[in-house]
N, C-alpha and C. Protein backbone atom coordinates (compact mmCIF):
# COMPACT_ATOMS: atom_id res chain seq x y z
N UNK A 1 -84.37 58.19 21.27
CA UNK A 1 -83.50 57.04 21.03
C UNK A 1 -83.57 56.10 22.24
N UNK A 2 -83.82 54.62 21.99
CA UNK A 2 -83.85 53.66 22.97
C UNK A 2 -82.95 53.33 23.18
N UNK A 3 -82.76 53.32 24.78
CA UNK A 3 -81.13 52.92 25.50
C UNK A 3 -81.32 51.69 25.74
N UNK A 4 -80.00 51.09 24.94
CA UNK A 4 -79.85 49.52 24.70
C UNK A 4 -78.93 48.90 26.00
N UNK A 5 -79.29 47.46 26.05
CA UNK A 5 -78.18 47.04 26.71
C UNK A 5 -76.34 47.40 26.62
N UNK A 6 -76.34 46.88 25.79
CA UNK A 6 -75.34 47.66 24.78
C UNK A 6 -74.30 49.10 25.50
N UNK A 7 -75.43 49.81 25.28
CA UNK A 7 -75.20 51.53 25.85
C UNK A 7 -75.17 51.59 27.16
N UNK A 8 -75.82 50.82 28.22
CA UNK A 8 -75.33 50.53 29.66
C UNK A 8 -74.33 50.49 29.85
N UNK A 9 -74.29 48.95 29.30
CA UNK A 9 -72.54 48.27 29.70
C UNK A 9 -71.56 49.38 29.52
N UNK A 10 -71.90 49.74 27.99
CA UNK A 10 -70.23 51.02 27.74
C UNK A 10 -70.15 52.19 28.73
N UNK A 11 -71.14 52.45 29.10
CA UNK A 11 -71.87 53.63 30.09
C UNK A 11 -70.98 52.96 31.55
N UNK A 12 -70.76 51.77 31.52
CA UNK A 12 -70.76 50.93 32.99
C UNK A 12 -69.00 51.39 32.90
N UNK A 13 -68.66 50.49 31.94
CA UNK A 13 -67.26 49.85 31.42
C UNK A 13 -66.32 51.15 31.25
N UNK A 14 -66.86 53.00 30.56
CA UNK A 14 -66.05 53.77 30.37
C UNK A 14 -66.07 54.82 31.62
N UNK A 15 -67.02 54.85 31.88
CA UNK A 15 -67.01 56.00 33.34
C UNK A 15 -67.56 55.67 34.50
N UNK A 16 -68.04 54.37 34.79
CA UNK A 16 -68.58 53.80 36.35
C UNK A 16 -67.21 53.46 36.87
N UNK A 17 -66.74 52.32 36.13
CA UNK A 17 -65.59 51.78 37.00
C UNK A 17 -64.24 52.36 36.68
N UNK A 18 -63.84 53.22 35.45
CA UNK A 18 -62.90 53.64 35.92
C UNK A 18 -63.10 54.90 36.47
N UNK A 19 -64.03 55.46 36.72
CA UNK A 19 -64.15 56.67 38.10
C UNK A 19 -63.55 55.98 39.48
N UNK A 20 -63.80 54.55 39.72
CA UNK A 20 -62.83 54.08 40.82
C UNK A 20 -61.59 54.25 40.87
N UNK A 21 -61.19 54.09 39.94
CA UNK A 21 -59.24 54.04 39.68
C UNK A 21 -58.65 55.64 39.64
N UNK A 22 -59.70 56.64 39.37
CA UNK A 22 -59.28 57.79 38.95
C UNK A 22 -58.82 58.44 40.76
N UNK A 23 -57.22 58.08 40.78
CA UNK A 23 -56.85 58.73 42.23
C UNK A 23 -56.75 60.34 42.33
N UNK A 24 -57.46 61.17 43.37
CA UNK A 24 -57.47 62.61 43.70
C UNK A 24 -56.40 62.05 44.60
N UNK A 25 -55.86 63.74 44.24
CA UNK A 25 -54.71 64.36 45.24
C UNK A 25 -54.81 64.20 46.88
N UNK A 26 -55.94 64.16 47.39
CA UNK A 26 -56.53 64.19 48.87
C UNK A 26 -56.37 62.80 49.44
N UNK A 27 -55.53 63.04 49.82
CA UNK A 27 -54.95 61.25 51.02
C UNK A 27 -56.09 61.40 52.13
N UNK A 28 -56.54 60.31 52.15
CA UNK A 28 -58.11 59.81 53.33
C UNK A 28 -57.68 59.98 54.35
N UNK A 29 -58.33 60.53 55.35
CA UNK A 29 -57.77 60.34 56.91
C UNK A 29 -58.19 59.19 57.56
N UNK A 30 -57.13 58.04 57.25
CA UNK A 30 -56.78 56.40 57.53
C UNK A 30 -55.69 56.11 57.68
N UNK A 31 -55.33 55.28 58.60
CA UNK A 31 -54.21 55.22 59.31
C UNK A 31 -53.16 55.00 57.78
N UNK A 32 -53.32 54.99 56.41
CA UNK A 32 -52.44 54.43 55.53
C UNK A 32 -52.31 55.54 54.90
N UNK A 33 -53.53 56.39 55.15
CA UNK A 33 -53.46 58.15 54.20
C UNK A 33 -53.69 57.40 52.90
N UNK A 34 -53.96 56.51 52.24
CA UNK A 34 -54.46 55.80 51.00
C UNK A 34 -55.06 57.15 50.22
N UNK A 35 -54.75 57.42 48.87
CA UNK A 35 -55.76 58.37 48.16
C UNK A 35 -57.58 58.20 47.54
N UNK A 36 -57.89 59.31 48.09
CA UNK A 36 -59.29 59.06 47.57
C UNK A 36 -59.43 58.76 46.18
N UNK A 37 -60.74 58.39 45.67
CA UNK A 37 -60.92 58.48 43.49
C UNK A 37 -61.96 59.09 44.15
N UNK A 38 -62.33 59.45 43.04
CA UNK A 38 -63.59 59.90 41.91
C UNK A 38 -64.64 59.55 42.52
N UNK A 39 -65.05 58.01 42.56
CA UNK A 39 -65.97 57.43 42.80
C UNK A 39 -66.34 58.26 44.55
N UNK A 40 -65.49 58.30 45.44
CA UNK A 40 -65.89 57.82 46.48
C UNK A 40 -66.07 59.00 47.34
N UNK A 41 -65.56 60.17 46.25
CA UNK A 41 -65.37 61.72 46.71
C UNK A 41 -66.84 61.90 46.46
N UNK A 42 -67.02 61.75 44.75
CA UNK A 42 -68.46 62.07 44.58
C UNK A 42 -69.36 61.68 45.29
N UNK A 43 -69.30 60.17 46.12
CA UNK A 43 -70.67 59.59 46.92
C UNK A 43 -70.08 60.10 48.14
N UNK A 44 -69.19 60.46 48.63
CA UNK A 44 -69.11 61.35 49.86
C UNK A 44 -69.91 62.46 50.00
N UNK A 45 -69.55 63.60 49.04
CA UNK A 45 -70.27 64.89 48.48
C UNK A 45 -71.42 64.21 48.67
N UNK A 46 -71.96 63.80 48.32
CA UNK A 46 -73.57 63.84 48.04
C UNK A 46 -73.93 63.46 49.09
N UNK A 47 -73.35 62.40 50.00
CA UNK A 47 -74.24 62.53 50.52
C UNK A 47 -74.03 63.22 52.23
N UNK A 48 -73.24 63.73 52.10
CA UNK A 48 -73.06 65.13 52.87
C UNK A 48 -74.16 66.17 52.21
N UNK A 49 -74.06 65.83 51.09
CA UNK A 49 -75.09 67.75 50.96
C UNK A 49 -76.35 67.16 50.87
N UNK A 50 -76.60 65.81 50.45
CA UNK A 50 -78.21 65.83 50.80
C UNK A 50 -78.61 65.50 52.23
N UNK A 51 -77.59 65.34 53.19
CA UNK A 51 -77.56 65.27 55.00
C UNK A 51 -77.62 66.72 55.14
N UNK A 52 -77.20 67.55 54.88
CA UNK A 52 -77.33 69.04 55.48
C UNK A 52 -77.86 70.01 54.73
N UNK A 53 -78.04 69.63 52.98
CA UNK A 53 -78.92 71.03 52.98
C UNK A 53 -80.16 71.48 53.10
N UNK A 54 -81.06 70.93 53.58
CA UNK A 54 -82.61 71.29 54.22
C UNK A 54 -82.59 71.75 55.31
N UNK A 55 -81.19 71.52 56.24
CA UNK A 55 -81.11 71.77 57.23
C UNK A 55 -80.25 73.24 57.63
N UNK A 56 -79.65 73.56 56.78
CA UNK A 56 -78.93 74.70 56.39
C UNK A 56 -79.50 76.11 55.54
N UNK A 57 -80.48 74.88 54.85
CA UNK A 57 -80.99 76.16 53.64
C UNK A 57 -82.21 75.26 53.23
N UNK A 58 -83.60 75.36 53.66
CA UNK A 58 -84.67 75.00 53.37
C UNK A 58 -85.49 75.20 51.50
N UNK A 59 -84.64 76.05 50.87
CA UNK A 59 -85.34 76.49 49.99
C UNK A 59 -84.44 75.21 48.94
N UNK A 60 -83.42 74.73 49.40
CA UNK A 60 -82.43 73.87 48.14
C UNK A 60 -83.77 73.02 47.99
N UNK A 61 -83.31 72.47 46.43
CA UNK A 61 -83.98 70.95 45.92
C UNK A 61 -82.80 69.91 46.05
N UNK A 62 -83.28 68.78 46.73
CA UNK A 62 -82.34 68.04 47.43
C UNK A 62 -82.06 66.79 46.15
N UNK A 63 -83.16 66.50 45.65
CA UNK A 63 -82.73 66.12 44.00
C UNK A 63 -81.93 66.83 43.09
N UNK A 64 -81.62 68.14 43.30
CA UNK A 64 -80.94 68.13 42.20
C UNK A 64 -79.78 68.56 42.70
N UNK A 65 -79.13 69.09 44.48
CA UNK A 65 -78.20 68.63 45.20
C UNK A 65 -77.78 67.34 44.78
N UNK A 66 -78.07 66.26 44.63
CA UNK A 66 -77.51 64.89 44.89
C UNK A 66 -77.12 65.15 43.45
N UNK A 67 -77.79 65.14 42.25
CA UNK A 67 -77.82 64.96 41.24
C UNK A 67 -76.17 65.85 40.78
N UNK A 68 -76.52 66.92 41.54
CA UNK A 68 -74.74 67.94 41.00
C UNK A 68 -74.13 67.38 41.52
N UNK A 69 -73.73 66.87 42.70
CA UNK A 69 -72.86 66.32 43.23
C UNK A 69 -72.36 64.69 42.67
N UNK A 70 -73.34 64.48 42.23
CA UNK A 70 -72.74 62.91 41.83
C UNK A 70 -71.88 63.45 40.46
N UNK A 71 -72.47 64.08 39.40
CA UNK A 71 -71.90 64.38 38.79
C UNK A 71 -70.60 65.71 38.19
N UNK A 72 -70.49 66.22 39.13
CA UNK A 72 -69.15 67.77 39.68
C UNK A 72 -68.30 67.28 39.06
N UNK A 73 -67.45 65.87 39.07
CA UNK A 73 -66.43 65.38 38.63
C UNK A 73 -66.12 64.65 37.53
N UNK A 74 -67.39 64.48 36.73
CA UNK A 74 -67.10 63.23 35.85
C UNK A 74 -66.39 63.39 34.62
N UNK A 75 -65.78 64.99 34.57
CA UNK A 75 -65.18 65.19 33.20
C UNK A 75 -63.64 64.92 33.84
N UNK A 76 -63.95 64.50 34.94
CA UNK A 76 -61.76 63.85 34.75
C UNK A 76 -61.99 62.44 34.69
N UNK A 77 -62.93 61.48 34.65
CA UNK A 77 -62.50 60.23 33.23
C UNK A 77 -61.44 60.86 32.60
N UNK A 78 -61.96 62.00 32.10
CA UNK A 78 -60.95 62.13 30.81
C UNK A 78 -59.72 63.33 31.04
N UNK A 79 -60.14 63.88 31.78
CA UNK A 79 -59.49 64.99 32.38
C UNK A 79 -58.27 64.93 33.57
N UNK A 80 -59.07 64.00 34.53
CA UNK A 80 -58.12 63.81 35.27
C UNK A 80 -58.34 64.68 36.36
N UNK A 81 -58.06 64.16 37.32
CA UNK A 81 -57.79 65.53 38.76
C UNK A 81 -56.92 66.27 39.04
N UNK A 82 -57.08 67.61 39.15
CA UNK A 82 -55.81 68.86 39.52
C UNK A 82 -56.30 69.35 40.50
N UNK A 83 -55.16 69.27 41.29
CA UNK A 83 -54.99 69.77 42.44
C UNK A 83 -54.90 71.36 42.19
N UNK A 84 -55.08 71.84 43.46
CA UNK A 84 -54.99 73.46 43.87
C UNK A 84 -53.32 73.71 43.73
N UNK A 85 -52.76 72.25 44.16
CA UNK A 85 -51.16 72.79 44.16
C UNK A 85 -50.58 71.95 43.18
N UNK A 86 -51.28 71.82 42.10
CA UNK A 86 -50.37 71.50 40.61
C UNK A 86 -49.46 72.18 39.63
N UNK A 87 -48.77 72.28 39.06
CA UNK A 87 -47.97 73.02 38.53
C UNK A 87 -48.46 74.17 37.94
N UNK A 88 -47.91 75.36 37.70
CA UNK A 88 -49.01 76.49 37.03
C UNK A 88 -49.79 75.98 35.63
N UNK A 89 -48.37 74.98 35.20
CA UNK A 89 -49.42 74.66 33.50
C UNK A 89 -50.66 73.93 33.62
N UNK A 90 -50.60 73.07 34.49
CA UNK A 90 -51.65 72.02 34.89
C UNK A 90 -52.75 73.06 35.56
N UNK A 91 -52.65 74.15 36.07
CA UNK A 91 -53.64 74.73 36.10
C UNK A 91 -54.04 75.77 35.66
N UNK A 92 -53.12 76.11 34.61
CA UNK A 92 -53.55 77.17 33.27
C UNK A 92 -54.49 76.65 32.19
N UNK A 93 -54.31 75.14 32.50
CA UNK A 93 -54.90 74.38 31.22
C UNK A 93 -56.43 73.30 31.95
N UNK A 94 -56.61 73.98 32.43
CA UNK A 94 -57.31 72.56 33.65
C UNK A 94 -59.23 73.01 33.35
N UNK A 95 -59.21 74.31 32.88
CA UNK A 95 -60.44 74.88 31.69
C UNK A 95 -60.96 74.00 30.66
N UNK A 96 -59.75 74.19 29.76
CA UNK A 96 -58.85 73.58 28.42
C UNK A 96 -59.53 72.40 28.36
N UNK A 97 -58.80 71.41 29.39
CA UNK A 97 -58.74 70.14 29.70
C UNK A 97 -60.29 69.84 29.85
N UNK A 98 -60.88 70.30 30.50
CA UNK A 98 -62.56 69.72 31.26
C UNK A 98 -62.96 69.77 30.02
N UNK A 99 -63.03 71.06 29.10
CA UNK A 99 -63.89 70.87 28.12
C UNK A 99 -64.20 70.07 27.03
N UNK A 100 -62.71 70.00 26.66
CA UNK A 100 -62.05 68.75 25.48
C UNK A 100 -63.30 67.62 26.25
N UNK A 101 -62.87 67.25 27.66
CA UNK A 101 -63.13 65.81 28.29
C UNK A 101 -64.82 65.59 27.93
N UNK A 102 -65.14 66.67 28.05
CA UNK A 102 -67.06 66.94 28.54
C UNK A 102 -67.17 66.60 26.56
N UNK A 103 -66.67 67.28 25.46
CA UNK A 103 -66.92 66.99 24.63
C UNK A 103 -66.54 65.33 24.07
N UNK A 104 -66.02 64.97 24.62
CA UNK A 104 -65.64 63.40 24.08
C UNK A 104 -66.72 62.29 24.96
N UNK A 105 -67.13 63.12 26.24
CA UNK A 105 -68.12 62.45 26.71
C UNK A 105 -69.50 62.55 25.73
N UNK A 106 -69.90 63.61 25.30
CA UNK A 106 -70.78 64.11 24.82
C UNK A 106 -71.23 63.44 23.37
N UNK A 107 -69.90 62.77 22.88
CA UNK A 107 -70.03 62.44 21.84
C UNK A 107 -70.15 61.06 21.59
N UNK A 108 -69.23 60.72 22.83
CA UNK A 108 -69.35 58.84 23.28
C UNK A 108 -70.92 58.51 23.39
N UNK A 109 -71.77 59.67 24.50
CA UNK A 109 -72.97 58.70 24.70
C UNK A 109 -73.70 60.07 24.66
N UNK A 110 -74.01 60.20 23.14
CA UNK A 110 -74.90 60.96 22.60
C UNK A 110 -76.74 60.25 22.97
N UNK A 111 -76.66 59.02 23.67
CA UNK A 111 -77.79 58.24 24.07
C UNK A 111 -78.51 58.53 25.68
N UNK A 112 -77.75 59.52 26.40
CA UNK A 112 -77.82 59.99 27.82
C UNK A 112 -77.52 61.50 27.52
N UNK A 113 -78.43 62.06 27.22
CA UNK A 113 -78.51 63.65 27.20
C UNK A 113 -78.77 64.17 28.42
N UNK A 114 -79.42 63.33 29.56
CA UNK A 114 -80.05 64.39 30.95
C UNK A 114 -78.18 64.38 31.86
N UNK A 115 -77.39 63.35 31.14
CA UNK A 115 -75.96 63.62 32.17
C UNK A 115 -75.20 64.90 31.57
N UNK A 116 -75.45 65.19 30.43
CA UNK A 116 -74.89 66.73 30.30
C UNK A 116 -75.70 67.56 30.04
N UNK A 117 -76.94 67.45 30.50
CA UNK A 117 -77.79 68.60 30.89
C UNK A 117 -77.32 68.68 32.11
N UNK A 118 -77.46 68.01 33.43
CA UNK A 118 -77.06 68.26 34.74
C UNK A 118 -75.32 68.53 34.32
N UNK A 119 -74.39 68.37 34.01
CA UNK A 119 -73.20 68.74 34.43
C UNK A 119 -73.10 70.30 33.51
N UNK A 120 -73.85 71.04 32.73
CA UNK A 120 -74.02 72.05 32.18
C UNK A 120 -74.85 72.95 33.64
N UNK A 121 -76.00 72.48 33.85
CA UNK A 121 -76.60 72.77 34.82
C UNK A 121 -75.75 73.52 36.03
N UNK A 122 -74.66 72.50 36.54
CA UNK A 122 -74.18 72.75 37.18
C UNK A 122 -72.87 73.53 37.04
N UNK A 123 -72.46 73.95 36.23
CA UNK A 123 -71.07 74.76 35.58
C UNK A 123 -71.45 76.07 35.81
N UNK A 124 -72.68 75.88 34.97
CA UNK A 124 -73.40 77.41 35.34
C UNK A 124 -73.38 78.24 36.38
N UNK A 125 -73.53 77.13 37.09
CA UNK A 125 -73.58 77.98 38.97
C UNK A 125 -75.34 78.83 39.01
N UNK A 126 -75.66 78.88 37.91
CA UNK A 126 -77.05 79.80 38.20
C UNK A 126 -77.89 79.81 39.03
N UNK A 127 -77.40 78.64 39.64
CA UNK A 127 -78.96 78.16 40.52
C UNK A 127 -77.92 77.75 42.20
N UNK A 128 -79.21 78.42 42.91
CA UNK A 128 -78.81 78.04 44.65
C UNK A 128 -78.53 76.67 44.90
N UNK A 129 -78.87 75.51 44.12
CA UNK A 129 -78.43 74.37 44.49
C UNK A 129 -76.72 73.89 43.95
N UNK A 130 -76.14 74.61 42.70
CA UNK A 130 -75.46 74.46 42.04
C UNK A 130 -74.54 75.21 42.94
N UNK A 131 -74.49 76.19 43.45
CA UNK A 131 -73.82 77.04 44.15
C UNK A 131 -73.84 76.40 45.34
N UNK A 132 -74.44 75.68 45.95
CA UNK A 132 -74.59 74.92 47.55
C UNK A 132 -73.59 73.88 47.29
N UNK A 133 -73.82 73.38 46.14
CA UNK A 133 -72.61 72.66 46.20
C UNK A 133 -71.33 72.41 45.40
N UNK A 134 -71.04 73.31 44.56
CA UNK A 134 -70.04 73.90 44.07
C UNK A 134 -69.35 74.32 45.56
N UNK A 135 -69.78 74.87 46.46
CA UNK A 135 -69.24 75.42 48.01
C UNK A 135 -69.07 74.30 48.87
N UNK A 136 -69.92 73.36 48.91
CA UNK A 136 -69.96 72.16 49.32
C UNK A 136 -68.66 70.97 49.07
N UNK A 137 -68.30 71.59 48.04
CA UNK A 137 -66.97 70.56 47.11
C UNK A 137 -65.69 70.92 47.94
N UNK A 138 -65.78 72.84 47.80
CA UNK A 138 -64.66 73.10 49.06
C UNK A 138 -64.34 72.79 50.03
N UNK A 139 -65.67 72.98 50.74
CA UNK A 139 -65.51 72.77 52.07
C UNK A 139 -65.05 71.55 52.59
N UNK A 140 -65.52 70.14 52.26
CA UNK A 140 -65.28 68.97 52.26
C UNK A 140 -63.51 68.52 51.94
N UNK A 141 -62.97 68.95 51.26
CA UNK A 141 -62.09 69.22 50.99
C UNK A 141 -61.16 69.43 52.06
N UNK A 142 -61.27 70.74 52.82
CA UNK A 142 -60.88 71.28 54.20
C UNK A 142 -61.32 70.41 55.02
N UNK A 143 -62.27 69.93 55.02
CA UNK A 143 -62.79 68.84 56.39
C UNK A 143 -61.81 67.63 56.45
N UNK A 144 -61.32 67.02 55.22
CA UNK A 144 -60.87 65.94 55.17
C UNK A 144 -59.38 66.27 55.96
N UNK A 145 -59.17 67.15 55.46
CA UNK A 145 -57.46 67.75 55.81
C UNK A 145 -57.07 67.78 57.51
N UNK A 146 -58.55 68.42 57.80
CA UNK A 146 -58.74 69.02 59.15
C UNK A 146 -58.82 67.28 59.86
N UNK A 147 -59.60 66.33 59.31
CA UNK A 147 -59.46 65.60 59.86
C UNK A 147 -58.41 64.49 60.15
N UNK A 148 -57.67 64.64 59.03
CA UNK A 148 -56.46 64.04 58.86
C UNK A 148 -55.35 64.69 60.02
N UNK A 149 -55.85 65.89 60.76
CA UNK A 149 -54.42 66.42 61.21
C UNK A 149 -53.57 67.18 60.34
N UNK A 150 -54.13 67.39 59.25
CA UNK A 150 -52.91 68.59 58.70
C UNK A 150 -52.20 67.42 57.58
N UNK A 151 -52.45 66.24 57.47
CA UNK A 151 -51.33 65.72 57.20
C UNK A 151 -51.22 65.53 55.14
N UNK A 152 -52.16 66.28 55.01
CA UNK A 152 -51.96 66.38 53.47
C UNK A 152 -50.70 68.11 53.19
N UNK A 153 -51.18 68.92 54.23
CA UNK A 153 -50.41 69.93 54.23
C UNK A 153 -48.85 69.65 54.64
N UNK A 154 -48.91 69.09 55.82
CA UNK A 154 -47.64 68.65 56.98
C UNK A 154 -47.02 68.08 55.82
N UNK A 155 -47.35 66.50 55.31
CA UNK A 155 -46.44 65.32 55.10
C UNK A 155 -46.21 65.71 53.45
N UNK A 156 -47.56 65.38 52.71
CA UNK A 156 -47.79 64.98 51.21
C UNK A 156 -47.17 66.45 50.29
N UNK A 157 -47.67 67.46 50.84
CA UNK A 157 -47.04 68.40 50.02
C UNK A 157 -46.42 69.55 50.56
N UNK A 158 -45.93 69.59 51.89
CA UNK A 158 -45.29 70.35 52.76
C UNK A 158 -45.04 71.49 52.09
N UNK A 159 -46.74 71.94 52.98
CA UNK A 159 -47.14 73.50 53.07
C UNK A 159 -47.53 74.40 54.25
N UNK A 160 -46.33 75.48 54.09
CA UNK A 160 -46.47 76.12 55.24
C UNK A 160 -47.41 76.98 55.16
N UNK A 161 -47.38 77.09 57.12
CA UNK A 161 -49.33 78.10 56.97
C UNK A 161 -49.43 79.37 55.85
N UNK A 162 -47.83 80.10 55.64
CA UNK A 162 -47.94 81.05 55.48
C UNK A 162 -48.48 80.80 53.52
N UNK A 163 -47.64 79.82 52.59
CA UNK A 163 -48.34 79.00 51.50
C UNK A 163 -49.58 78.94 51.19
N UNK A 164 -50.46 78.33 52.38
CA UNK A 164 -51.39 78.05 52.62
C UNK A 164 -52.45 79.23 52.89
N UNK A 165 -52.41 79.90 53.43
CA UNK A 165 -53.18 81.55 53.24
C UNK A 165 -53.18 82.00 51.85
N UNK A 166 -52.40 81.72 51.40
CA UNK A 166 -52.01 82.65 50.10
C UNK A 166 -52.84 82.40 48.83
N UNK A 167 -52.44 80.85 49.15
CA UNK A 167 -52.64 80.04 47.76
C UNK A 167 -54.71 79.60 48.20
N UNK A 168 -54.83 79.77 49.15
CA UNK A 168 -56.55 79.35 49.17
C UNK A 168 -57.00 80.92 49.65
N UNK A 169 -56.97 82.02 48.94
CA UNK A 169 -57.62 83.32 48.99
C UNK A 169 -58.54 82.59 48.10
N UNK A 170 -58.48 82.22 46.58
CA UNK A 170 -59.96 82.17 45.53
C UNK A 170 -60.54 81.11 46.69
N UNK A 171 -59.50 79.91 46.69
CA UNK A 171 -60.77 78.99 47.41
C UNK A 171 -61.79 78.87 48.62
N UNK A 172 -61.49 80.40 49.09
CA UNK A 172 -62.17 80.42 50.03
C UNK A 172 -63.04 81.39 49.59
N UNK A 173 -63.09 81.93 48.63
CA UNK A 173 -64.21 82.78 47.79
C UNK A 173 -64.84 81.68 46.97
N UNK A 174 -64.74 80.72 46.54
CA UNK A 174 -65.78 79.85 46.38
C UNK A 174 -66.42 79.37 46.48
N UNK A 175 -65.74 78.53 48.30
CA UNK A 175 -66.41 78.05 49.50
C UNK A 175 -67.80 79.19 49.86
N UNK A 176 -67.71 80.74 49.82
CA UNK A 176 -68.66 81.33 49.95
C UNK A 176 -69.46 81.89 48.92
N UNK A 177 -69.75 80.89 47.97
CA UNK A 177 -70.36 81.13 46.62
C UNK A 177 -72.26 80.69 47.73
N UNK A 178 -71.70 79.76 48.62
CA UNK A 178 -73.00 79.49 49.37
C UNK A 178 -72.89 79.99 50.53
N UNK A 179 -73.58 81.34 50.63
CA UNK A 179 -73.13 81.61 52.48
C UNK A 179 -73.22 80.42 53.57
N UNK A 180 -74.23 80.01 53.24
CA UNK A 180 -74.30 78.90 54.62
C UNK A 180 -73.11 77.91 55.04
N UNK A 181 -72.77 77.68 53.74
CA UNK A 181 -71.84 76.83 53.44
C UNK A 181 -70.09 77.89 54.07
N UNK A 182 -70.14 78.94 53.39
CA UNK A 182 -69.08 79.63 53.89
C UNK A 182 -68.87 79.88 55.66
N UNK A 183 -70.07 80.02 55.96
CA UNK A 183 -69.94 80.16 56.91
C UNK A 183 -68.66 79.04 58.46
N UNK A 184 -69.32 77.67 57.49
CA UNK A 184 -68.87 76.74 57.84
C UNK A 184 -67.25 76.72 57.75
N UNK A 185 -67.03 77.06 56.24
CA UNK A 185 -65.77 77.18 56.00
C UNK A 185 -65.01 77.62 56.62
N UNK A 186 -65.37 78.91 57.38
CA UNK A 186 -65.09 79.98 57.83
C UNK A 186 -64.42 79.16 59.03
N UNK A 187 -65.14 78.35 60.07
CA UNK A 187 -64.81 78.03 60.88
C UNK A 187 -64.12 76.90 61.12
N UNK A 188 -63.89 76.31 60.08
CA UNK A 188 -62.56 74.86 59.16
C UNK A 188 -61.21 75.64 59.61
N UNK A 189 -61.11 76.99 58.52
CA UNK A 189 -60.38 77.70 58.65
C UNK A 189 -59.55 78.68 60.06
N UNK A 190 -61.03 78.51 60.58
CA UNK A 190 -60.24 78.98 61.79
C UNK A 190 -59.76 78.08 62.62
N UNK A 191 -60.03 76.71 62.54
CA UNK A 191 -58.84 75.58 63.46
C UNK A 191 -57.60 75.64 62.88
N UNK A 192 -57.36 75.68 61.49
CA UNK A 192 -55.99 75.71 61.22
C UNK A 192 -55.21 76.96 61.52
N UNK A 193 -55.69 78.36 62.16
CA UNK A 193 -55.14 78.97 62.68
C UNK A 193 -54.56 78.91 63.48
N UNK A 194 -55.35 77.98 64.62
CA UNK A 194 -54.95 77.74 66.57
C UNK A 194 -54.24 76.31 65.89
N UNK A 195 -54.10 75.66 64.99
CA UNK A 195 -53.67 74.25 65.05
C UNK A 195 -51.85 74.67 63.73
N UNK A 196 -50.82 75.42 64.06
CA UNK A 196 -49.77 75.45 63.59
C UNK A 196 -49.31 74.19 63.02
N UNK A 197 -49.18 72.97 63.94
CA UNK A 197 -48.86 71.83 63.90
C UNK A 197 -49.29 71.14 62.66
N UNK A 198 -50.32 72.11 62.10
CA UNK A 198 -50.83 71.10 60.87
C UNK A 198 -50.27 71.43 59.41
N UNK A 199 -49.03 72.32 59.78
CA UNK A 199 -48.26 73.13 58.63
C UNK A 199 -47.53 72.32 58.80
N UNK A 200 -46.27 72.47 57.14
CA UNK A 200 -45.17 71.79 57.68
C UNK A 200 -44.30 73.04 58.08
N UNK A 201 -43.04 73.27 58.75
CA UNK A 201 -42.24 73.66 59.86
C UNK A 201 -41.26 74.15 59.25
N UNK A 202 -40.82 73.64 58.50
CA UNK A 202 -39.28 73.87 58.10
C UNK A 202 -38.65 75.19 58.07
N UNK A 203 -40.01 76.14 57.68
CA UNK A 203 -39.80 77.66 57.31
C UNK A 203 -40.77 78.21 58.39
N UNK A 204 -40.16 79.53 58.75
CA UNK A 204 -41.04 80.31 60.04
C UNK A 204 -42.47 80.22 59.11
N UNK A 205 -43.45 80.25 60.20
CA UNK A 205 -44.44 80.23 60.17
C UNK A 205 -45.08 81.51 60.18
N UNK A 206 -46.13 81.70 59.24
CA UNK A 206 -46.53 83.24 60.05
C UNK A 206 -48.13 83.13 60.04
């Protein structure tokens, strides 16, 4: 099937630009803490993992690094972003939710089959690149926080360290879905140990 002008534009008009508007939970480390979207997480990701993974792990394909990473997120168009600290329903249903989204994509632009071959590709996890950055998504995540000072933990959703251990046990088993990548994690994690200050306070700390 020939992709028309037509099929661009809607391609442009339903998931380019409002991936801009789509705000994540993760306040930027900028003096305004402004929230990240969609757009700017995904071209972050990428191009963090096509900056470090040859350099980390020689065997990745750095095409199809970029390629998972641009696309990791694109089923919250419809889905939407959930946080790690969303309500239990919002993340009982957050499966639920992607799939519905991936099928309404699927059906909108039945004219672009290689964008849900790669976001299938990448669900899978089967492959060392999919897993580099499936780990890659975590970690970045923690970096931002770390760079902010704590202040998504401290201010936005005041979480104490002891919260904070608890509630990122899976996510730090994800983060090491890529050792190399975990490794890194590993050591994210260990500044917020020596750095208390980046909890919020209210309740003893442990």
């Amino acid at each position: 099937m020939a992709v028309t002008l037509d099929d661009i534009k809607q391609l442009f008009r339903t998931i380019i630009i409002p991936f801009h508007t789509l705000e994540r939970d993760m306040p930027l480390p900028l003096p305004d803490h402004r929230p990240d979207n969609d757009a700017e997480h995904s071209w972050a990701l990428s191009f963090l993992a096509i900056s470090v993974a040859n350099e980390i792990d020689p065997r990745l394909d750095v095409g199809k690094v970029s390629i998972f990473a641009t696309v990791h997120d694109l089923v919250e168009v419809y889905a939407g972003d959930t946080s790690v600290w969303a309500d239990a329903a919002m993340l009982a249903n957050k499966g639920e939710r992607e799939q519905l989204a991936l099928q309404k994509l699927r059906a909108e632009f039945p004219q672009f089959p290689s964008i849900f071959r790669y976001i299938n590709e990448y669900e899978r996890r089967d492959s060392n690149e999919a897993k580099f950055v499936y780990a890659l998504d975590k970690f970045i995540n923690l970096l931002t926080i770390v760079e902010d000072n704590g202040y998504y933990y401290r201010e936005k959703h005041k979480i104490t360290k002891a919260q904070y251990k608890q509630q990122l046990v899976s996510h730090k088993q994800k983060a090491h879905s890529h050792p190399a990548v975990g490794k890194y994690y590993d050591e994210l994690r260990a500044l917020f140990d020596t750095n208390p200050e980046h909890f919020y306070s209210d309740h003893q700390l442990q």
